[in-house]
N, C-alpha and C. Protein backbone atom coordinates (compact mmCIF):
# COMPACT_ATOMS: atom_id res chain seq x y z
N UNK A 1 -25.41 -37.60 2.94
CA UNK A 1 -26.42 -38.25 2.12
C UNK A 1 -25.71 -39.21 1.17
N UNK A 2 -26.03 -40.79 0.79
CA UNK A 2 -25.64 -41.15 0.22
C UNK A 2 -26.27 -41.25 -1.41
N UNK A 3 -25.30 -41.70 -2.05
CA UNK A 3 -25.11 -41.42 -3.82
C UNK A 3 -26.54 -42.10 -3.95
N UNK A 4 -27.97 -41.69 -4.89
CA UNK A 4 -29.17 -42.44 -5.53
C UNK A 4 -28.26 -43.13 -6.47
N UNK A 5 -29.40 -44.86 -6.12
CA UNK A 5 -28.64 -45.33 -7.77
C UNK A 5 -29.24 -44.83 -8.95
N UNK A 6 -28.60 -45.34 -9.87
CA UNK A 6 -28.91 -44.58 -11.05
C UNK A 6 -28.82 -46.34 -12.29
N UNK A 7 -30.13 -45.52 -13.33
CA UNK A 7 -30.18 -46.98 -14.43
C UNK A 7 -30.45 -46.49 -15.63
N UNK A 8 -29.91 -47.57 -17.20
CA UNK A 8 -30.87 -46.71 -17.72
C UNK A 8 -31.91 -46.90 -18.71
N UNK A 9 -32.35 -46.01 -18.39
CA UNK A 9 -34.14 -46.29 -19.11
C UNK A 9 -34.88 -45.66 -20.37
N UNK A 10 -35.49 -45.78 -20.97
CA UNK A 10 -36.33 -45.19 -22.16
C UNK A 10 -36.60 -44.12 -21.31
N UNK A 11 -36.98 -42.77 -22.16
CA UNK A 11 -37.20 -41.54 -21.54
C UNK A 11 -38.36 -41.09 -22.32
N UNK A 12 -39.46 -40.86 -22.41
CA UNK A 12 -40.61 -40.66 -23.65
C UNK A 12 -40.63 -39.92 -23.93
N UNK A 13 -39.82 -38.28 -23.09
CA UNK A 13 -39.96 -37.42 -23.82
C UNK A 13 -38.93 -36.58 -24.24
N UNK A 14 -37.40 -37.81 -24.11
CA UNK A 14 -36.45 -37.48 -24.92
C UNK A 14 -36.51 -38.19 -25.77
N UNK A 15 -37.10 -39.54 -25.86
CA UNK A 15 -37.20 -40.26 -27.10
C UNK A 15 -36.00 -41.31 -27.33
N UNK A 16 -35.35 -41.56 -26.26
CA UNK A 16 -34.01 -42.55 -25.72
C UNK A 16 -33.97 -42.61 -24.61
N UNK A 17 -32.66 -44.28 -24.48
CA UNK A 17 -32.65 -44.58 -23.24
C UNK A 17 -31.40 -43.90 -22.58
N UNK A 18 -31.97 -43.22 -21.30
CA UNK A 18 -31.08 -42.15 -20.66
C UNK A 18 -31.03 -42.47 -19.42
N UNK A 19 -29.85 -41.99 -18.89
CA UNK A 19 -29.93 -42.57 -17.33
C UNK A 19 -30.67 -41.32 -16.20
N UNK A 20 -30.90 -42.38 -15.56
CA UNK A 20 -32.34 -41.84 -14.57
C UNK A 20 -31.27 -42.48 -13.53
N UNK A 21 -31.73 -41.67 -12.29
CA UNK A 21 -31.60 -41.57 -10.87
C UNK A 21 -32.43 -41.86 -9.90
N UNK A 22 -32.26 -42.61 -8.85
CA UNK A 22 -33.72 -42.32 -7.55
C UNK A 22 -33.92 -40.87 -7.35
N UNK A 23 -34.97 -40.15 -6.70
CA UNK A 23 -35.44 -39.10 -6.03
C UNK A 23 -34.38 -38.76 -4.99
N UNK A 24 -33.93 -37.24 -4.36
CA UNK A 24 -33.32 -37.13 -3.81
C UNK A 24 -35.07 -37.18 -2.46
N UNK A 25 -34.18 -37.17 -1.11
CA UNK A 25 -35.41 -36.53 -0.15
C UNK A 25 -36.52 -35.40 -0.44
N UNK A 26 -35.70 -34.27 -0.48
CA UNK A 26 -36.57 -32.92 -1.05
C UNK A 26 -37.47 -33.13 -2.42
N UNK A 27 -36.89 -34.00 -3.56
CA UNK A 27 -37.62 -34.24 -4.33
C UNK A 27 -38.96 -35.42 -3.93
N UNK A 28 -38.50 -36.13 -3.06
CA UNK A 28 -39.56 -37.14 -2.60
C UNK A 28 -40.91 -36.30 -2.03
N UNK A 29 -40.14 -35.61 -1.25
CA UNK A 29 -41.12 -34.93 -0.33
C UNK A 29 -42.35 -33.86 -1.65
N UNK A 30 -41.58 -33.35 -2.61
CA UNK A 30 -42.15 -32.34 -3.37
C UNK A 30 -43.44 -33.44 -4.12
N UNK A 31 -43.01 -34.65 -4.38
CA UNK A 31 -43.86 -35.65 -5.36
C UNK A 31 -45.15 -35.87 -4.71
N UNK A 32 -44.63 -36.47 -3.30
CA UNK A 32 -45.48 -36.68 -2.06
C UNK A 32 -46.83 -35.80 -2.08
N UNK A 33 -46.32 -34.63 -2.12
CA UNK A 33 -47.08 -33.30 -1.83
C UNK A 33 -48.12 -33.38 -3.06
N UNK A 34 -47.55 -32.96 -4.16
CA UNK A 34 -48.07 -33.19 -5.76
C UNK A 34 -49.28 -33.84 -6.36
N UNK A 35 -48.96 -35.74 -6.19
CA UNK A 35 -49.56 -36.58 -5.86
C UNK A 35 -50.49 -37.21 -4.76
N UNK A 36 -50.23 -36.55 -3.56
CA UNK A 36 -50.99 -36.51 -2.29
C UNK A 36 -51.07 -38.20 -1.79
N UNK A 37 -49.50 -38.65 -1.91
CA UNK A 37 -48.91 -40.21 -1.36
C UNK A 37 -48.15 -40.07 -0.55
N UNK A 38 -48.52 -41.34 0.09
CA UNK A 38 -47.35 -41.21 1.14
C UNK A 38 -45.99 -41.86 0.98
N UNK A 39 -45.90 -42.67 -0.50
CA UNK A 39 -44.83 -43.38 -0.52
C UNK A 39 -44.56 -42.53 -2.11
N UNK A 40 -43.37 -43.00 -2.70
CA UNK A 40 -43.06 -42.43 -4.00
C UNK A 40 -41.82 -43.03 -4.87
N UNK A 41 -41.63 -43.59 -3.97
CA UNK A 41 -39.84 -44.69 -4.16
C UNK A 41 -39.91 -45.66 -5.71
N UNK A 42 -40.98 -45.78 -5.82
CA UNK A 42 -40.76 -46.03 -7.27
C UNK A 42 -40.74 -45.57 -8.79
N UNK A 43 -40.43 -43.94 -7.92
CA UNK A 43 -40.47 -43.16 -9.20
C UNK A 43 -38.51 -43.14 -9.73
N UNK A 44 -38.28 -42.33 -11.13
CA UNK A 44 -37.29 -42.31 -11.44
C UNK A 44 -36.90 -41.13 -11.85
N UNK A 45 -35.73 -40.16 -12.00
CA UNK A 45 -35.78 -39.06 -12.77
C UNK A 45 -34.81 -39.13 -13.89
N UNK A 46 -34.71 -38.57 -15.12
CA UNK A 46 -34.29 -38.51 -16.16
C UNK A 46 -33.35 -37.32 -15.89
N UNK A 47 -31.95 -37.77 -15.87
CA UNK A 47 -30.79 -36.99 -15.76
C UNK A 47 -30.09 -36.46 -17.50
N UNK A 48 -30.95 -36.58 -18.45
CA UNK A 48 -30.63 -36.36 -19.66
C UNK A 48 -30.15 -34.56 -19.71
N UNK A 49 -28.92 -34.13 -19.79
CA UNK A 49 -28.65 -32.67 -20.28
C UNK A 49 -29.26 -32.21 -21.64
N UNK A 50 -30.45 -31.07 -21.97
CA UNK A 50 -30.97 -30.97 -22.88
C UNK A 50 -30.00 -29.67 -23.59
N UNK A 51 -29.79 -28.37 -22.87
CA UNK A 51 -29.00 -27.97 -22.96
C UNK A 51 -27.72 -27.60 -22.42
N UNK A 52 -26.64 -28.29 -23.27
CA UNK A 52 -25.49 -28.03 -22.50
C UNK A 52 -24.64 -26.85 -22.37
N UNK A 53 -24.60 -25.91 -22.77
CA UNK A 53 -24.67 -24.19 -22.14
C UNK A 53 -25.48 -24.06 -21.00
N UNK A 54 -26.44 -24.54 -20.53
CA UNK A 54 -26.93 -23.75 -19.18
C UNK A 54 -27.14 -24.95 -18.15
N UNK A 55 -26.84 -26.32 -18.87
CA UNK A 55 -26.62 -27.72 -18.05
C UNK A 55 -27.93 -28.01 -17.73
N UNK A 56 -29.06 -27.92 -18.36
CA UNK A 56 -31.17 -27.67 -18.01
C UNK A 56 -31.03 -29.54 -18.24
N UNK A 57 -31.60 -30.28 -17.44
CA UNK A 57 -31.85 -31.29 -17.37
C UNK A 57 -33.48 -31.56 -18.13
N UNK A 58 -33.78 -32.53 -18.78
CA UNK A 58 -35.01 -33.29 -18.79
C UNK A 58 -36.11 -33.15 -17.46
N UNK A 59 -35.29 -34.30 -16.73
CA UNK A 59 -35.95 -34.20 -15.24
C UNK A 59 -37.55 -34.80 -15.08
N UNK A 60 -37.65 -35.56 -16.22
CA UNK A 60 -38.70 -36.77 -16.46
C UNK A 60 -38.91 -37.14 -15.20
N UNK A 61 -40.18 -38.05 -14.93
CA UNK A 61 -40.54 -38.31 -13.61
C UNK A 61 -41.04 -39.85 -14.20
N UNK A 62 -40.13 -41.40 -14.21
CA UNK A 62 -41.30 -42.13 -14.44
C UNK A 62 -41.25 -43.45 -13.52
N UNK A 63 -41.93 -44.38 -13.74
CA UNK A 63 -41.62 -45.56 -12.84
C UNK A 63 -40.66 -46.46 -13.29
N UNK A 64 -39.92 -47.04 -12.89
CA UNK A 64 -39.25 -48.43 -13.19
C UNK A 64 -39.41 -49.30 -14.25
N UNK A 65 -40.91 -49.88 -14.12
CA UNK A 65 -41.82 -50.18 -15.29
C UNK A 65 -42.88 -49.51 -16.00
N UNK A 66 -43.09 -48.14 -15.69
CA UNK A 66 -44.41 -47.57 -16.56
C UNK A 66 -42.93 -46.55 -17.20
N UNK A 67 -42.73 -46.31 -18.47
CA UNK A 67 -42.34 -45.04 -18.97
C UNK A 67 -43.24 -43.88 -19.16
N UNK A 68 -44.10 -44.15 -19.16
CA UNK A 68 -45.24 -42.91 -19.08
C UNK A 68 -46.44 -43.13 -18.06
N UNK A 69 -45.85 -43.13 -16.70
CA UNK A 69 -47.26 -42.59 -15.49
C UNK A 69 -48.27 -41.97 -15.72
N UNK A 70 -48.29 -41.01 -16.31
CA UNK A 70 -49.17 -39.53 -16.01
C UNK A 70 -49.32 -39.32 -17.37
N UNK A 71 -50.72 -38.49 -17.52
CA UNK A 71 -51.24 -38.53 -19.49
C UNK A 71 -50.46 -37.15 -19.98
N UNK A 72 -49.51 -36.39 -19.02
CA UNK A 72 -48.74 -35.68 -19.49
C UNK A 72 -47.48 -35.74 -18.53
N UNK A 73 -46.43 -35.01 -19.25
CA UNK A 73 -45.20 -35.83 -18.64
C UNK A 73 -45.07 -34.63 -17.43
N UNK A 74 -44.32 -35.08 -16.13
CA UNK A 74 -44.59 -34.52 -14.80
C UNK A 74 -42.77 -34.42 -14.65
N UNK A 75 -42.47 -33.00 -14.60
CA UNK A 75 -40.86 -32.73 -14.45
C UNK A 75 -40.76 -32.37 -12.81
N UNK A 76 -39.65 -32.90 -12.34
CA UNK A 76 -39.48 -32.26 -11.00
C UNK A 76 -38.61 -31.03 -11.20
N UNK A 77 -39.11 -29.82 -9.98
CA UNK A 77 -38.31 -28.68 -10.33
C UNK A 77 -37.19 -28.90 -9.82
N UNK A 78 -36.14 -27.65 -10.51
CA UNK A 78 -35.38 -28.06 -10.14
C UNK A 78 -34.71 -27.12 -8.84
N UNK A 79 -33.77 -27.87 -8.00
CA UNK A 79 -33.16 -28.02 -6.45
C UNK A 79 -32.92 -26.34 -6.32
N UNK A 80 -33.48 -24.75 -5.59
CA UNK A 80 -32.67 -23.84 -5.47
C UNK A 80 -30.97 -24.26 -4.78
């Protein structure tokens, strides 16, 4: 699998700009499902470490240009 790019962006509900990643597959597929789309590629995730003892990511979900999609913020779970 190759490396998602990664950029970085305002995060709304860390409150800074943090770098975000593309969707891996499994996460595409989980959004897909969620949202009930067939496409999803313009979402982003927020790679911000909230705590660094247990390494718990943010894991924000937003677009490119919308920082806030959804009227509450939508985390992807995270990978077993």
């Amino acid at each position: 699998m190759s490396t998602p790019r990664t950029m970085k962006l305002p995060c709304w509900t860390c409150g800074t700009e943090q770098r975000h990643r593309q969707l891996t597959r499994t996460e595409q597929n989980w959004l897909k499902e969620r949202l009930g789309r067939a496409g999803v590629n313009e979402f982003w995730l927020c790679e911000n470490v909230l705590d660094p003892d247990t390494g718990r990511q943010c894991r924000n979900l937003r677009t490119g240009f919308v920082m806030k999609p959804f009227p509450k913020a939508v985390r992807a779970p995270v990978p077993e």
